[in-house]
PDB file of N, CA and C in Angstrom:
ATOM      1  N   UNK A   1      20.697 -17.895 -13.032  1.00  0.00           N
ATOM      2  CA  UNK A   1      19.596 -17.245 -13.701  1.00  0.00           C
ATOM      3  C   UNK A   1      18.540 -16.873 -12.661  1.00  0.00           C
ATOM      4  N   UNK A   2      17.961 -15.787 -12.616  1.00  0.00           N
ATOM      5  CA  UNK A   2      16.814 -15.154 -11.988  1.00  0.00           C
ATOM      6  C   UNK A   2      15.387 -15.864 -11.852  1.00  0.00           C
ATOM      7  N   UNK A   3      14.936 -15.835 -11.217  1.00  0.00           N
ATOM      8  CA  UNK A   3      12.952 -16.031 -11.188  1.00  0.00           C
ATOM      9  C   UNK A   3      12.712 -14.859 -11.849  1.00  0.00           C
ATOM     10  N   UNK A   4      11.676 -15.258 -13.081  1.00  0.00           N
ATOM     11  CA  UNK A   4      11.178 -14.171 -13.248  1.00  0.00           C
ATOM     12  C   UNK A   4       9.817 -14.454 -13.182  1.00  0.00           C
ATOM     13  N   UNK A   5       9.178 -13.154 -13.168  1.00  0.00           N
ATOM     14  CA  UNK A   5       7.336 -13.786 -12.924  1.00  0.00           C
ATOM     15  C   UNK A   5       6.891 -12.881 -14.632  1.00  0.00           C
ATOM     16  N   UNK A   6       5.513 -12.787 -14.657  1.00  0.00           N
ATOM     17  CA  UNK A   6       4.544 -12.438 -15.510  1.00  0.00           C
ATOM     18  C   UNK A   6       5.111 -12.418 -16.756  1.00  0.00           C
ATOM     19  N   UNK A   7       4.575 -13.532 -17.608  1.00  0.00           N
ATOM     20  CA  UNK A   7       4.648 -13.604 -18.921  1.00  0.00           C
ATOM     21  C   UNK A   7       4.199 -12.907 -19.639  1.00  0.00           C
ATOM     22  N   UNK A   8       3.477 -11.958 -19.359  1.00  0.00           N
ATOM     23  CA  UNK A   8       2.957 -10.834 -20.223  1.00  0.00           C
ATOM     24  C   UNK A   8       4.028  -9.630 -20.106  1.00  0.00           C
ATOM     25  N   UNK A   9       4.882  -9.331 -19.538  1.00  0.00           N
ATOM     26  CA  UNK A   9       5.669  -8.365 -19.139  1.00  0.00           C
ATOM     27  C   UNK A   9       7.233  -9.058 -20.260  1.00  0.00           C
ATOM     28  N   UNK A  10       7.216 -10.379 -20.551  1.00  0.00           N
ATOM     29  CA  UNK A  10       7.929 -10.603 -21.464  1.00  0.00           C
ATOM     30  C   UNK A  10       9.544 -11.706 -20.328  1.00  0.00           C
ATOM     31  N   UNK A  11       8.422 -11.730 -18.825  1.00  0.00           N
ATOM     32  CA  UNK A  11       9.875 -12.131 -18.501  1.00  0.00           C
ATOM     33  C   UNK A  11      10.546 -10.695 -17.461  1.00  0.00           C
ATOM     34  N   UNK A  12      10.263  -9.761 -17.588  1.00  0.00           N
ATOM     35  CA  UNK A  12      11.647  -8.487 -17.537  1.00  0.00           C
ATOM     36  C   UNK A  12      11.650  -8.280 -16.181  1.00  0.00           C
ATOM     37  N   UNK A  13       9.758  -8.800 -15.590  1.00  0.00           N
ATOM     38  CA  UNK A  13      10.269  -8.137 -13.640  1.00  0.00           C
ATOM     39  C   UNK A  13      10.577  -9.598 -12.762  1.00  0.00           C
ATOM     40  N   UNK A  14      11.804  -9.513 -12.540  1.00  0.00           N
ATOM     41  CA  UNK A  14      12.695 -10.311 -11.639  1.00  0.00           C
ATOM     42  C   UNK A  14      11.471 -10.363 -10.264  1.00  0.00           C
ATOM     43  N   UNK A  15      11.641 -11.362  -9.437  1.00  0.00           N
ATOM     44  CA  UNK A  15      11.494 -11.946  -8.394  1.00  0.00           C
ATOM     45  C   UNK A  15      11.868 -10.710  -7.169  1.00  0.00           C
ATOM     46  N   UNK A  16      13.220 -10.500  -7.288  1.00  0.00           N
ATOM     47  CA  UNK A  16      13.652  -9.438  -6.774  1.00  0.00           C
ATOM     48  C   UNK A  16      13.131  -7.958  -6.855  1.00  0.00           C
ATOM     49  N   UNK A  17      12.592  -7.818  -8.002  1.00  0.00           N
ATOM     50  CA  UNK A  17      12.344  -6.517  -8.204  1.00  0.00           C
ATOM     51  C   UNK A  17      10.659  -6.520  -7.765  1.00  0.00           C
ATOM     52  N   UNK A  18       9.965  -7.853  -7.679  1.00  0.00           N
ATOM     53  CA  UNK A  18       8.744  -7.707  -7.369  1.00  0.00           C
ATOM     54  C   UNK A  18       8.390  -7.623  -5.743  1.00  0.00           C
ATOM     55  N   UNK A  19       9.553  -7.621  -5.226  1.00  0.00           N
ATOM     56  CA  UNK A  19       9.615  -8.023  -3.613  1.00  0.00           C
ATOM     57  C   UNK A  19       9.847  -6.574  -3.094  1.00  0.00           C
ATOM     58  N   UNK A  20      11.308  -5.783  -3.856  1.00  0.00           N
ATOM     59  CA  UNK A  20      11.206  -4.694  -3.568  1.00  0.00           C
ATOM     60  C   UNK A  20       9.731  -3.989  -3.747  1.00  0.00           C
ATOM     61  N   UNK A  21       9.461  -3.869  -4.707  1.00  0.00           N
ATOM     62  CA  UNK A  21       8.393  -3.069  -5.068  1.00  0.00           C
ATOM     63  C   UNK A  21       6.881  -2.789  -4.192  1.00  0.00           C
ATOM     64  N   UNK A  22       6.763  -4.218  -3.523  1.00  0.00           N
ATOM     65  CA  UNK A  22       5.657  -4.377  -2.356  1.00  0.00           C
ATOM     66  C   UNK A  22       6.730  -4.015  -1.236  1.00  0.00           C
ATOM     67  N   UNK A  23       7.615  -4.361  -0.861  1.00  0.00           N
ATOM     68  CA  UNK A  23       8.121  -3.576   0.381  1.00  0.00           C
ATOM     69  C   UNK A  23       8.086  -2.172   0.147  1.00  0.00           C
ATOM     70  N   UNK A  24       8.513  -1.657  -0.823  1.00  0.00           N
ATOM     71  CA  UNK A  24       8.046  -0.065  -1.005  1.00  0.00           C
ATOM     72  C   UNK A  24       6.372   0.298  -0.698  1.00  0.00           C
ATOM     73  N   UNK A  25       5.868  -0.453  -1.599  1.00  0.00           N
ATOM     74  CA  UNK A  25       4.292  -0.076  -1.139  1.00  0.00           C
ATOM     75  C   UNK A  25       3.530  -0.368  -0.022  1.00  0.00           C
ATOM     76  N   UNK A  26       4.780  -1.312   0.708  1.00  0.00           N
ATOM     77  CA  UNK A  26       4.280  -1.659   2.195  1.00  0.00           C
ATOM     78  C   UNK A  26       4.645  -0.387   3.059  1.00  0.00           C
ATOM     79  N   UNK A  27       5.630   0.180   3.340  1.00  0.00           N
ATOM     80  CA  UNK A  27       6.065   1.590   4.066  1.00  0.00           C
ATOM     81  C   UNK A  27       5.112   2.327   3.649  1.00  0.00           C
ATOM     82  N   UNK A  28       4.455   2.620   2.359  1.00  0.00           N
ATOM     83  CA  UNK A  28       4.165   3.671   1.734  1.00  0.00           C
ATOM     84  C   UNK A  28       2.129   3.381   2.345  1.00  0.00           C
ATOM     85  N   UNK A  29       2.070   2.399   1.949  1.00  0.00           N
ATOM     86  CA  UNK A  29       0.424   2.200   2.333  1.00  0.00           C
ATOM     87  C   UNK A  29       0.344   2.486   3.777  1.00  0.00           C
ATOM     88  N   UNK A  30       1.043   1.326   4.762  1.00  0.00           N
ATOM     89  CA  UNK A  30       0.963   1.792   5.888  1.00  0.00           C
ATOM     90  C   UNK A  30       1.234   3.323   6.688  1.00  0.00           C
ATOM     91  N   UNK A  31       2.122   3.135   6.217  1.00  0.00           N
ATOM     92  CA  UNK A  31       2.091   5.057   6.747  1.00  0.00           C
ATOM     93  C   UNK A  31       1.129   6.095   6.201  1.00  0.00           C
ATOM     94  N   UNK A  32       0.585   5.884   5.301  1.00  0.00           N
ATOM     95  CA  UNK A  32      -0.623   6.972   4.806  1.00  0.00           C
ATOM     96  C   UNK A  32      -1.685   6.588   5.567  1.00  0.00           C
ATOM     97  N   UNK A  33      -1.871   5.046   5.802  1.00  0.00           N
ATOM     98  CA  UNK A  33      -2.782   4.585   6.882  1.00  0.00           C
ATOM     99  C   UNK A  33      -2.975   5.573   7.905  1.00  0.00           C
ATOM    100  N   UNK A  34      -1.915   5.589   8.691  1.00  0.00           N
ATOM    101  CA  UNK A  34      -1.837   5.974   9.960  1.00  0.00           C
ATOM    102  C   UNK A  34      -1.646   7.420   9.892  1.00  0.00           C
ATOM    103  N   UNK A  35      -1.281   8.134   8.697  1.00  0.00           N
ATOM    104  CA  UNK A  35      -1.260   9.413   8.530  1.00  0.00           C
ATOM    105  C   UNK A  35      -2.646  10.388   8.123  1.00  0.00           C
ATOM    106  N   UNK A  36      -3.501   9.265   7.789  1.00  0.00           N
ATOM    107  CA  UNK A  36      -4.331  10.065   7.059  1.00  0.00           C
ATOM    108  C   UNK A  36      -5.714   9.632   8.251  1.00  0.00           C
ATOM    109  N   UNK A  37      -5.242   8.766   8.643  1.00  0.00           N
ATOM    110  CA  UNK A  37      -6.346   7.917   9.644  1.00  0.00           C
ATOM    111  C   UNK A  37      -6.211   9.003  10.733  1.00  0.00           C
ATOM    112  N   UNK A  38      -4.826   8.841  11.239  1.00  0.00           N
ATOM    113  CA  UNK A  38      -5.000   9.840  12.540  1.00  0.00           C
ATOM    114  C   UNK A  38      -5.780  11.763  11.644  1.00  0.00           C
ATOM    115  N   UNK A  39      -5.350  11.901  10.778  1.00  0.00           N
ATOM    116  CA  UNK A  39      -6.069  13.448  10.219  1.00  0.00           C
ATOM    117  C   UNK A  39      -7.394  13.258  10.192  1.00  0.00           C
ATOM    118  N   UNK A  40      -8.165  12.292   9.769  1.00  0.00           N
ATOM    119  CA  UNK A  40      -9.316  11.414  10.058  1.00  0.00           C
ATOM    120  C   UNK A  40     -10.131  12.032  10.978  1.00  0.00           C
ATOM    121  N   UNK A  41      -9.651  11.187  12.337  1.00  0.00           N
ATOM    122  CA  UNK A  41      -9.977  10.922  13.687  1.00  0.00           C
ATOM    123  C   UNK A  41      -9.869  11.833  14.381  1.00  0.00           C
ATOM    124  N   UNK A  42      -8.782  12.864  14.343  1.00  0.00           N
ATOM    125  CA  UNK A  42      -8.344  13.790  14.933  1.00  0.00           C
ATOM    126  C   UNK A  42      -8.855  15.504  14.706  1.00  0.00           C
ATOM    127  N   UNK A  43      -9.833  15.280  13.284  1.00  0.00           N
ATOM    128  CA  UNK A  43     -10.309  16.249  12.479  1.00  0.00           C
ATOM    129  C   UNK A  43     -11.367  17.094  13.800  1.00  0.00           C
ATOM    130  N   UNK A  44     -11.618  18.226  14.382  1.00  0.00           N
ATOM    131  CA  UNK A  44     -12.949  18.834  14.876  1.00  0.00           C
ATOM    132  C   UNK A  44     -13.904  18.837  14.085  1.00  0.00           C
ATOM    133  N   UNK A  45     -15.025  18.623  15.076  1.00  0.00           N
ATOM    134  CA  UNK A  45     -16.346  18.128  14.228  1.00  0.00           C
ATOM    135  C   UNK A  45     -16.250  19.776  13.046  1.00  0.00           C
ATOM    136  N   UNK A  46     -16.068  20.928  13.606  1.00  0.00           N
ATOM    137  CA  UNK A  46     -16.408  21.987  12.820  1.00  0.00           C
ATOM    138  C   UNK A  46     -15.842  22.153  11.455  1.00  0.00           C
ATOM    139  N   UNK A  47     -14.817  20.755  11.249  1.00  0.00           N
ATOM    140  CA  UNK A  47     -14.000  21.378   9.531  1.00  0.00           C
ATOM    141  C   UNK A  47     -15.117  20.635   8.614  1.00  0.00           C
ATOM    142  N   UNK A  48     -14.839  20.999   7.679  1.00  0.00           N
ATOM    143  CA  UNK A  48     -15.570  20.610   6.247  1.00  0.00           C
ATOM    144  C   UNK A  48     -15.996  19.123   6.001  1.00  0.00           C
ATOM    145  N   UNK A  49     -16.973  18.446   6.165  1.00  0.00           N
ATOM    146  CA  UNK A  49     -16.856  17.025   5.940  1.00  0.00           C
ATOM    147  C   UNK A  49     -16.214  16.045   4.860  1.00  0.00           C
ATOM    148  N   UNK A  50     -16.445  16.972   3.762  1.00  0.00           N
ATOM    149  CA  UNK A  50     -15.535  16.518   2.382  1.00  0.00           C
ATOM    150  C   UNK A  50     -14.382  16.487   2.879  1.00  0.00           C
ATOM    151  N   UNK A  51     -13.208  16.853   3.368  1.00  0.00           N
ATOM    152  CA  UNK A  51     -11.986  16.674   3.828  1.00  0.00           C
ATOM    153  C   UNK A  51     -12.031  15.439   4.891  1.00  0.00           C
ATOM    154  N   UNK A  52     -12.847  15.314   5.958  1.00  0.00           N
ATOM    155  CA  UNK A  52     -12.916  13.988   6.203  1.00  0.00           C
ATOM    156  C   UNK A  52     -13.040  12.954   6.082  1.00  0.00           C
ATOM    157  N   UNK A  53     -13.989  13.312   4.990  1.00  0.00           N
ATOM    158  CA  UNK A  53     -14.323  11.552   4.080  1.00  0.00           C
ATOM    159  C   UNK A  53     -12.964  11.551   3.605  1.00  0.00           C
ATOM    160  N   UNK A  54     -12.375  12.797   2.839  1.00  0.00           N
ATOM    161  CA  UNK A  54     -10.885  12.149   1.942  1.00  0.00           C
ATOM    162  C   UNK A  54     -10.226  11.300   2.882  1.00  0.00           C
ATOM    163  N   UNK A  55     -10.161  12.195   3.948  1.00  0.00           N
ATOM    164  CA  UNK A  55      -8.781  11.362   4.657  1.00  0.00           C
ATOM    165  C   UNK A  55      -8.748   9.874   4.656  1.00  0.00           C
ATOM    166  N   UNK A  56     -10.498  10.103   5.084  1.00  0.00           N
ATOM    167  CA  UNK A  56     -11.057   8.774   5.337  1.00  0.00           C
ATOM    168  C   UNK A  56     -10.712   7.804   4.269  1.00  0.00           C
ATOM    169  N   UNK A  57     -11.102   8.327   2.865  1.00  0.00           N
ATOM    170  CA  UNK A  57     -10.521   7.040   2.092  1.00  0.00           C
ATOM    171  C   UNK A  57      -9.522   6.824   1.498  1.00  0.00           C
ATOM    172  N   UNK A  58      -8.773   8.054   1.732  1.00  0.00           N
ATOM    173  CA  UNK A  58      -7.198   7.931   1.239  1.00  0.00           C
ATOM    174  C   UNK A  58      -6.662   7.014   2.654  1.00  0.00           C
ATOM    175  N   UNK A  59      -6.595   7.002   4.058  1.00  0.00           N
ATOM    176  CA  UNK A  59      -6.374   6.031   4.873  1.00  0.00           C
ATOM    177  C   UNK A  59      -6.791   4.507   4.812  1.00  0.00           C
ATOM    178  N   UNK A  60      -8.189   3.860   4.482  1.00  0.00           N
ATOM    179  CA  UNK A  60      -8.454   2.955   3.660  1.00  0.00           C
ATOM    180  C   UNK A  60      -7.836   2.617   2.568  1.00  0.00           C
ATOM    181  N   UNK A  61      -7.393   3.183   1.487  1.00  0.00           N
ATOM    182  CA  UNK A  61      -6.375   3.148   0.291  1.00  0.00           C
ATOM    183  C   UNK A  61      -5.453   2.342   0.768  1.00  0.00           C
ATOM    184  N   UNK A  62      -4.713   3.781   2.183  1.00  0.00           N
ATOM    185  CA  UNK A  62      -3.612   3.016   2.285  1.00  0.00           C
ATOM    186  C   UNK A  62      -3.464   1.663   2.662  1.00  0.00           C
ATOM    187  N   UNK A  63      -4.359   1.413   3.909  1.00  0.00           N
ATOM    188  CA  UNK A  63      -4.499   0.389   4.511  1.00  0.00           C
ATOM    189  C   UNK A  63      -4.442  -0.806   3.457  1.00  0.00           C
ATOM    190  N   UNK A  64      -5.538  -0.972   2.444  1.00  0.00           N
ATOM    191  CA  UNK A  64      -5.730  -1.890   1.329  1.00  0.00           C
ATOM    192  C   UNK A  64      -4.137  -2.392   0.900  1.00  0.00           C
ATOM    193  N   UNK A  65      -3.346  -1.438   0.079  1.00  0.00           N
ATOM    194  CA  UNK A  65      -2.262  -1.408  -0.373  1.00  0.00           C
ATOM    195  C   UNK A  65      -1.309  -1.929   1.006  1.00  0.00           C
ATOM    196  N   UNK A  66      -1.080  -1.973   1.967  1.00  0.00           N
ATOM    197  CA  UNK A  66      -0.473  -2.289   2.633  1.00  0.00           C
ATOM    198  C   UNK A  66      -0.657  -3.732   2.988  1.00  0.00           C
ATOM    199  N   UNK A  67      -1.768  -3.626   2.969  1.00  0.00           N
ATOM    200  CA  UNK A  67      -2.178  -5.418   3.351  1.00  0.00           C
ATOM    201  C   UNK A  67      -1.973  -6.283   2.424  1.00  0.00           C
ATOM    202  N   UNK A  68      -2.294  -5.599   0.602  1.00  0.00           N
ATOM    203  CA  UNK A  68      -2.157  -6.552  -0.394  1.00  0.00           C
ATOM    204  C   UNK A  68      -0.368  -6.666  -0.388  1.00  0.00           C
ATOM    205  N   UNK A  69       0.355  -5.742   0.005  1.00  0.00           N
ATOM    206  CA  UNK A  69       1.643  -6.108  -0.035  1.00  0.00           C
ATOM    207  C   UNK A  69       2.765  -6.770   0.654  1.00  0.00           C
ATOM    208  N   UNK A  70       1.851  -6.955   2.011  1.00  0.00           N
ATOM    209  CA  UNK A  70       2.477  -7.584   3.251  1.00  0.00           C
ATOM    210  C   UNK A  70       2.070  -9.183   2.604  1.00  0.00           C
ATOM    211  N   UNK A  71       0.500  -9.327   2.240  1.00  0.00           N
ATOM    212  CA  UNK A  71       0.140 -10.688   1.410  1.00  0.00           C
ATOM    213  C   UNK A  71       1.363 -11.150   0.348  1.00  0.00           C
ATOM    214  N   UNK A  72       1.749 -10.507  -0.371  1.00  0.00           N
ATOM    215  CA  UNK A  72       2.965 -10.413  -1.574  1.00  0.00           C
ATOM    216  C   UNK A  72       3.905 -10.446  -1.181  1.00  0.00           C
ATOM    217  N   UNK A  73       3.936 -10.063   0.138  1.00  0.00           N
ATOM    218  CA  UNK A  73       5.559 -10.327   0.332  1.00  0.00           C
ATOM    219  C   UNK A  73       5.545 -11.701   1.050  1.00  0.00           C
ATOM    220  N   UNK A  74       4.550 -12.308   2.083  1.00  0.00           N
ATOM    221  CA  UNK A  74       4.529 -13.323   2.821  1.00  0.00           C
ATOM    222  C   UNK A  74       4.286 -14.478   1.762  1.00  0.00           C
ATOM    223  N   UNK A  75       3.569 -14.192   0.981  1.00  0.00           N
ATOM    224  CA  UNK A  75       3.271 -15.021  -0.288  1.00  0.00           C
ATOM    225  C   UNK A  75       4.735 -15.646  -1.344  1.00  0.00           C
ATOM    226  N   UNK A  76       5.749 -14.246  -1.428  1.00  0.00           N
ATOM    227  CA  UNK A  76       6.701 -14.643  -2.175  1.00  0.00           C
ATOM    228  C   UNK A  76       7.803 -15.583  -1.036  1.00  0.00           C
ATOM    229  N   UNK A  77       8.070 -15.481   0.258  1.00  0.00           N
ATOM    230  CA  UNK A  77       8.380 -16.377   1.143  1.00  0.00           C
ATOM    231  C   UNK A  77       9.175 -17.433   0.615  1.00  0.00           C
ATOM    232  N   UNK A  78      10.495 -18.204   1.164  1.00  0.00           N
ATOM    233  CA  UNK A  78      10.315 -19.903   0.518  1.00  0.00           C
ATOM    234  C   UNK A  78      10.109 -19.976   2.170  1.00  0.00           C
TER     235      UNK A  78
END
């Protein structure tokens, strides 16, 4: 029989499926990190500042999401 976690979900997301799911959002955060960070950083002062802040906090986003999932995955660990 499986681990399952959250009793509000009835039981249905497996252990397994919660591990995948942060390793997905781990590739996915980190790389927008570094994708949106370097568009960021790399921006000339002359483009639009509204496009920099985005990058800016869509790279933060990512970063967040990457860290809460690397936590989730080191967390699910034995």
């Amino acid at each position: 029989m499986q681990r399952t976690i959250g009793s509000d979900l009835g039981g249905f997301v497996t252990m397994r499926m919660q591990m995948r799911l942060a390793a997905f959002a781990f590739i996915i955060g980190w790389s927008s990190l570094l994708a949106f960070g370097w568009l960021a950083l790399s921006a000339p002062a002359s483009d639009f500042p509204p496009i920099i802040v985005t990058d800016s906090l869509l790279a933060a986003c990512g970063g967040a999401a990457g860290l809460w999932s690397w936590l989730a995955l080191r967390r699910a660990m034995p």
